[in-house]
C-alpha atoms as a PDB file:
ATOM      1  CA  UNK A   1       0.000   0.000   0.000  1.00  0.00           C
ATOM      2  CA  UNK A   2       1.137   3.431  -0.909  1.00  0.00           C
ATOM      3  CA  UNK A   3       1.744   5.843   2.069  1.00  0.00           C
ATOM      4  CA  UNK A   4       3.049   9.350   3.274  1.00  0.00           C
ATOM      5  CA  UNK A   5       6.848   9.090   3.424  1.00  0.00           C
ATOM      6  CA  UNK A   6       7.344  13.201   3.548  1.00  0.00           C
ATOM      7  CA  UNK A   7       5.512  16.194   4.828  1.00  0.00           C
ATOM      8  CA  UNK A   8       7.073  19.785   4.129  1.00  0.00           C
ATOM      9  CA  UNK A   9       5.824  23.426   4.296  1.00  0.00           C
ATOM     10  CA  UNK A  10       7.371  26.872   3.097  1.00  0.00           C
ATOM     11  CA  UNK A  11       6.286  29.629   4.950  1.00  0.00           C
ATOM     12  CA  UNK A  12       7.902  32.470   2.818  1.00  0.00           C
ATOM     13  CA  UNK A  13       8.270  33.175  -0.641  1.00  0.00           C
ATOM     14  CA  UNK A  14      11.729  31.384  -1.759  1.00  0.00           C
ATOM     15  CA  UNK A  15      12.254  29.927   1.936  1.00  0.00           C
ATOM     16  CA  UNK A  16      13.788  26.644   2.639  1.00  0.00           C
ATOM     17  CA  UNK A  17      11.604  23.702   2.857  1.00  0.00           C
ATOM     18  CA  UNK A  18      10.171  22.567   6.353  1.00  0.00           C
ATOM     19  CA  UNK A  19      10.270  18.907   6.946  1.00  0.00           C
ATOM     20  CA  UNK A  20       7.018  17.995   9.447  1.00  0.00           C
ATOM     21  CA  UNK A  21       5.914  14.857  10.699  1.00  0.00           C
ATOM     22  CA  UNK A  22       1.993  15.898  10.417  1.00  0.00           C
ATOM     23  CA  UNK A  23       0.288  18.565   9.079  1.00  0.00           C
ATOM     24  CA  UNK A  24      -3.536  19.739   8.490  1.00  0.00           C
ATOM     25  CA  UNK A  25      -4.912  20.631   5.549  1.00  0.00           C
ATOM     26  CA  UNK A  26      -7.760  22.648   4.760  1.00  0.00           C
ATOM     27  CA  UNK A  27     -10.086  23.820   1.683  1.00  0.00           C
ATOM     28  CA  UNK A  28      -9.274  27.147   3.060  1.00  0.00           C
ATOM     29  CA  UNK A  29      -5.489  27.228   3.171  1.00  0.00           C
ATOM     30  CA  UNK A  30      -4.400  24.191   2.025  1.00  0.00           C
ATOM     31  CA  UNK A  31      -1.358  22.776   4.032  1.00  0.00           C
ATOM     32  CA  UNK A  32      -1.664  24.862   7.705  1.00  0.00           C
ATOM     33  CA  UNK A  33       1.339  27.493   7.425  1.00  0.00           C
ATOM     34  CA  UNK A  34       2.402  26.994   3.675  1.00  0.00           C
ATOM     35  CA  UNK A  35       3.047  30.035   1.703  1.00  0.00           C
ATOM     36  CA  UNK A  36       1.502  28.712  -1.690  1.00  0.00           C
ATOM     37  CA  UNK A  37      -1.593  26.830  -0.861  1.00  0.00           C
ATOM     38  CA  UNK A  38      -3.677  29.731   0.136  1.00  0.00           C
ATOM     39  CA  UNK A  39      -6.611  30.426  -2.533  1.00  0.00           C
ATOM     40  CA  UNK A  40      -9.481  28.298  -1.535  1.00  0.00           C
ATOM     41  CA  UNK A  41     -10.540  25.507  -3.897  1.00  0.00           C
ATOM     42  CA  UNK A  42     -10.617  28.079  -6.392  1.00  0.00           C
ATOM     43  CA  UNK A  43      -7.013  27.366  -6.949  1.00  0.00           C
ATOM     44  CA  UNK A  44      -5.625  24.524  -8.889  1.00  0.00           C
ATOM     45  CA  UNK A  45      -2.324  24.406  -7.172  1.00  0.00           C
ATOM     46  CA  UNK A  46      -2.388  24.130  -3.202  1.00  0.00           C
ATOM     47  CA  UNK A  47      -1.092  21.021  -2.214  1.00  0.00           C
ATOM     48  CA  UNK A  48       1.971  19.415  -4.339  1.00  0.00           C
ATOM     49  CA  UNK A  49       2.496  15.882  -4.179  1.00  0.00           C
ATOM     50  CA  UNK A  50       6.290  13.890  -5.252  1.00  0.00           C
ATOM     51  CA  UNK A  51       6.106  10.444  -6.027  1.00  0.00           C
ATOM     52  CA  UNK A  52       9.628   9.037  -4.423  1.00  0.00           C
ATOM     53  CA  UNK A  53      10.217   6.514  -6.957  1.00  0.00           C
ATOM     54  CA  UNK A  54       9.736   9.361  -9.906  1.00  0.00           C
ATOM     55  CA  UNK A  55      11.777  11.602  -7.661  1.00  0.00           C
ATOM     56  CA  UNK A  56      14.548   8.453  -7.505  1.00  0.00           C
ATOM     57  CA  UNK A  57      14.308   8.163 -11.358  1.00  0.00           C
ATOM     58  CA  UNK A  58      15.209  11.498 -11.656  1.00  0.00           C
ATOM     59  CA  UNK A  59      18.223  11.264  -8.906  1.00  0.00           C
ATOM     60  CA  UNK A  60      19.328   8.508 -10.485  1.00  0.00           C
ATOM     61  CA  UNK A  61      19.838   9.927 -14.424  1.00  0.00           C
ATOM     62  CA  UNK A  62      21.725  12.828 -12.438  1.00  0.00           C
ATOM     63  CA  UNK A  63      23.998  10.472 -10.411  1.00  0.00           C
ATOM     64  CA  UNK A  64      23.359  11.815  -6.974  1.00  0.00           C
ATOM     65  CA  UNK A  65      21.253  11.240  -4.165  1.00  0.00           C
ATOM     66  CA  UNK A  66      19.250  14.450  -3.297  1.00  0.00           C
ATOM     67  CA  UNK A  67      16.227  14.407  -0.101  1.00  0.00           C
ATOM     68  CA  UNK A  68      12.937  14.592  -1.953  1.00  0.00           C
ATOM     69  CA  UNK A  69      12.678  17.923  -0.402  1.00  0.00           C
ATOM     70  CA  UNK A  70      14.836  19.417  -2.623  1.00  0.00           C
ATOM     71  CA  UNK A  71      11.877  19.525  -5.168  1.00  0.00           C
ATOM     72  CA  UNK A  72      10.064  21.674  -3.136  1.00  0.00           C
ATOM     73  CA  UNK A  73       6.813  19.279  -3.367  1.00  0.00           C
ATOM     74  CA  UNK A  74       4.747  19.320   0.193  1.00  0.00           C
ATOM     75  CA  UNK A  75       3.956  15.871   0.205  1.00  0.00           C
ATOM     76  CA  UNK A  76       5.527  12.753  -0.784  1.00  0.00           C
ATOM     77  CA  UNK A  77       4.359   9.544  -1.636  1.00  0.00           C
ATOM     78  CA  UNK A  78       6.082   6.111  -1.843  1.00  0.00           C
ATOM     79  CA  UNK A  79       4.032   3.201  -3.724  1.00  0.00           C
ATOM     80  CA  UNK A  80       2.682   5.593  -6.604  1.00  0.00           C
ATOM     81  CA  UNK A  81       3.394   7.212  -9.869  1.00  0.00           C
ATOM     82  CA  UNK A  82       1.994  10.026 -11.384  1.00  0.00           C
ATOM     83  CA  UNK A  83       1.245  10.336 -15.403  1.00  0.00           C
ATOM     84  CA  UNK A  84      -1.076  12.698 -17.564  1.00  0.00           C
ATOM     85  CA  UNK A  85      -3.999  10.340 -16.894  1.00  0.00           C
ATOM     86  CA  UNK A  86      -4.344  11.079 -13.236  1.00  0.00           C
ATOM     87  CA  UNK A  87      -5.578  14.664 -14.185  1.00  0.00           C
ATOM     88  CA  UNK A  88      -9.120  14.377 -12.431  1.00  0.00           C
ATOM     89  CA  UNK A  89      -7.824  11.838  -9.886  1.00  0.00           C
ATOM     90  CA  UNK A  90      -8.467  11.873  -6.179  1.00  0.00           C
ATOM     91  CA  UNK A  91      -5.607  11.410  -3.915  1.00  0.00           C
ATOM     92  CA  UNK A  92      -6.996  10.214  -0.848  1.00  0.00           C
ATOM     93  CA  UNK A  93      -4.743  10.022   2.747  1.00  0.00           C
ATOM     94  CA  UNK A  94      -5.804   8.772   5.816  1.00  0.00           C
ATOM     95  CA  UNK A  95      -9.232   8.603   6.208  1.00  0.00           C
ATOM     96  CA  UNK A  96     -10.771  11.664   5.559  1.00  0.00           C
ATOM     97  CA  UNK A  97      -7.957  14.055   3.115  1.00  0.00           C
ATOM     98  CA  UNK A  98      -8.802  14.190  -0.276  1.00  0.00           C
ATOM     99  CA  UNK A  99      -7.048  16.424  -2.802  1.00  0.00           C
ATOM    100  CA  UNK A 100      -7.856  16.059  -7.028  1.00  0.00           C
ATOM    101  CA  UNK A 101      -4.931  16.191  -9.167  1.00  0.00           C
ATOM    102  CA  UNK A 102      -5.054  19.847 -11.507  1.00  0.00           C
ATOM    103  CA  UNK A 103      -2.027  18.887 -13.617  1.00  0.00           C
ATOM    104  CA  UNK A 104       1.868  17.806 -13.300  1.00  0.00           C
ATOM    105  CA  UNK A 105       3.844  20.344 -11.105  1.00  0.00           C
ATOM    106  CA  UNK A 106       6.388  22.217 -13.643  1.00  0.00           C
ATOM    107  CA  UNK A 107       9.689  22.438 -12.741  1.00  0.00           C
ATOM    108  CA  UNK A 108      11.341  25.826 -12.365  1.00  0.00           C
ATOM    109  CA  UNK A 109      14.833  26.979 -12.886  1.00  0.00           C
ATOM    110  CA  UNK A 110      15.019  26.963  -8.930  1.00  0.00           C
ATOM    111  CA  UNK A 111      15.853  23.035  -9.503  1.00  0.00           C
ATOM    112  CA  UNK A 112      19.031  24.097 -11.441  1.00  0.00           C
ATOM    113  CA  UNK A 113      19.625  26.327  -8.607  1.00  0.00           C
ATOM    114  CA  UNK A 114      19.447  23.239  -6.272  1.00  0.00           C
ATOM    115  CA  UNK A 115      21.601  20.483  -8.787  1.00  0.00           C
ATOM    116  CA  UNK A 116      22.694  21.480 -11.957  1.00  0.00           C
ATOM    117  CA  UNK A 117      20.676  19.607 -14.570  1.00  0.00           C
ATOM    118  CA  UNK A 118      17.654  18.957 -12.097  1.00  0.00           C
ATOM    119  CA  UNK A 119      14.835  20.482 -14.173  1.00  0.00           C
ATOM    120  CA  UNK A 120      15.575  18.359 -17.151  1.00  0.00           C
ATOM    121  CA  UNK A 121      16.000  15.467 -15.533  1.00  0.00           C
ATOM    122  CA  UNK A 122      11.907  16.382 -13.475  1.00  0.00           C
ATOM    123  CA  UNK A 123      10.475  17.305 -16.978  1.00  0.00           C
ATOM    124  CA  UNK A 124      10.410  13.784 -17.791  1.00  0.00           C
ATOM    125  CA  UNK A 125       7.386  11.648 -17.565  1.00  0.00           C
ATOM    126  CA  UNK A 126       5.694  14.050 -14.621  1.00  0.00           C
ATOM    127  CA  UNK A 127       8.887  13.471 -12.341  1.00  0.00           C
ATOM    128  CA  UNK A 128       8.444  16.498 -10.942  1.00  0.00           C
ATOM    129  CA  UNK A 129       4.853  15.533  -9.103  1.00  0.00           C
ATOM    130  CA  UNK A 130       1.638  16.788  -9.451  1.00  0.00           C
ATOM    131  CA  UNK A 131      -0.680  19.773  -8.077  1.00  0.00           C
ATOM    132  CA  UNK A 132      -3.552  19.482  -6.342  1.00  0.00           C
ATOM    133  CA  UNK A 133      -6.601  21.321  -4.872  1.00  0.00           C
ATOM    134  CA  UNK A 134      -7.895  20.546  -1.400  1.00  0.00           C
ATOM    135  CA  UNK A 135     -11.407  18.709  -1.357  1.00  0.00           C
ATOM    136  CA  UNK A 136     -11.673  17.780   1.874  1.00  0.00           C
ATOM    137  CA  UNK A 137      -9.509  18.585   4.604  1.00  0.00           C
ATOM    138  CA  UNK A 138      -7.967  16.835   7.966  1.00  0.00           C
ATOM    139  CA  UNK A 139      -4.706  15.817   8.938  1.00  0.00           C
ATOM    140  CA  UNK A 140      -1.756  14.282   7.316  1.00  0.00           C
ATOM    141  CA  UNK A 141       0.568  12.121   9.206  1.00  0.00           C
ATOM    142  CA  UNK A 142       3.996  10.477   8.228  1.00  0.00           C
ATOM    143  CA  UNK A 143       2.969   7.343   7.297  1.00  0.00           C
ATOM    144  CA  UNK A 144      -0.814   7.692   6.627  1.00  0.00           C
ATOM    145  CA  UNK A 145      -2.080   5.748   3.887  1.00  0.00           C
ATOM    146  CA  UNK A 146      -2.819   6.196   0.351  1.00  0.00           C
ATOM    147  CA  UNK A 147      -4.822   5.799  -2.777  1.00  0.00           C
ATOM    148  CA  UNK A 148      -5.555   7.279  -5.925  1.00  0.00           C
ATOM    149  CA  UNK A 149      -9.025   6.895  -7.023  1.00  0.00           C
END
């Protein structure tokens, strides 16, 4: 079964990554304390979720080892992969989180910034994750459960 191996928050623009071991989540403000997921549902991009074996994939072409952090997703998953027909999808953790899947996360020239050749290597196959908005809220624990419906 596929579960939460991550949980991490920004709280300023262009801030490091916070590693957490829970976190809520709300339709409101998507992850509690994140600077990107506030916007209501009417935003397409609160919550971004890294699958660890896409994120490995992309390590691996590069040679290096990097913490799946380092993609600046909030939540990663181990057990699932993301592609172009998961658009729609729900992503449910736990037992009562649900986010839908808006579109693959685009990597930005901040992942060059991080390991030279980084973007490239996420712009293949949706390495880079996904984007979701909040449907229904709760809290998100290291190790929760998941599954894509």
């Amino acid at each position: 079964m596929a579960q939460i191996v991550g949980i991490a928050l920004k709280e300023a623009k262009r801030a490091l990554m916070r590693e957490v071991p829970s976190i809520e989540i709300t339709v409101d403000k998507g992850l509690n304390g994140d600077f990107r997921g506030k916007g209501s549902i009417t935003r397409s991009r609160q919550v971004s979720v890294l699958s660890l074996q896409q994120w490995e994939y992309a390590c691996k072409e590069l040679g290096v080892l990097l913490p799946w952090h380092t993609r600046r997703a909030n939540l990663c998953v181990d057990g699932l992969t993301f592609g172009p027909e998961d658009v729609g999808k729900i992503i449910c953790i736990g037992t009562t989180v649900e986010l839908e899947i808006t579109g693959e996360t685009e990597p930005c020239k901040r992942m060059d910034e991080a390991y030279s050749g980084l973007k490239d290597a996420l712009s293949i196959e949706w390495r880079a994750g996904v984007t979701c908005r909040v449907r229904k809220g709760g809290t998100v624990y290291l190790n929760s459960s998941v599954q894509l419906i």
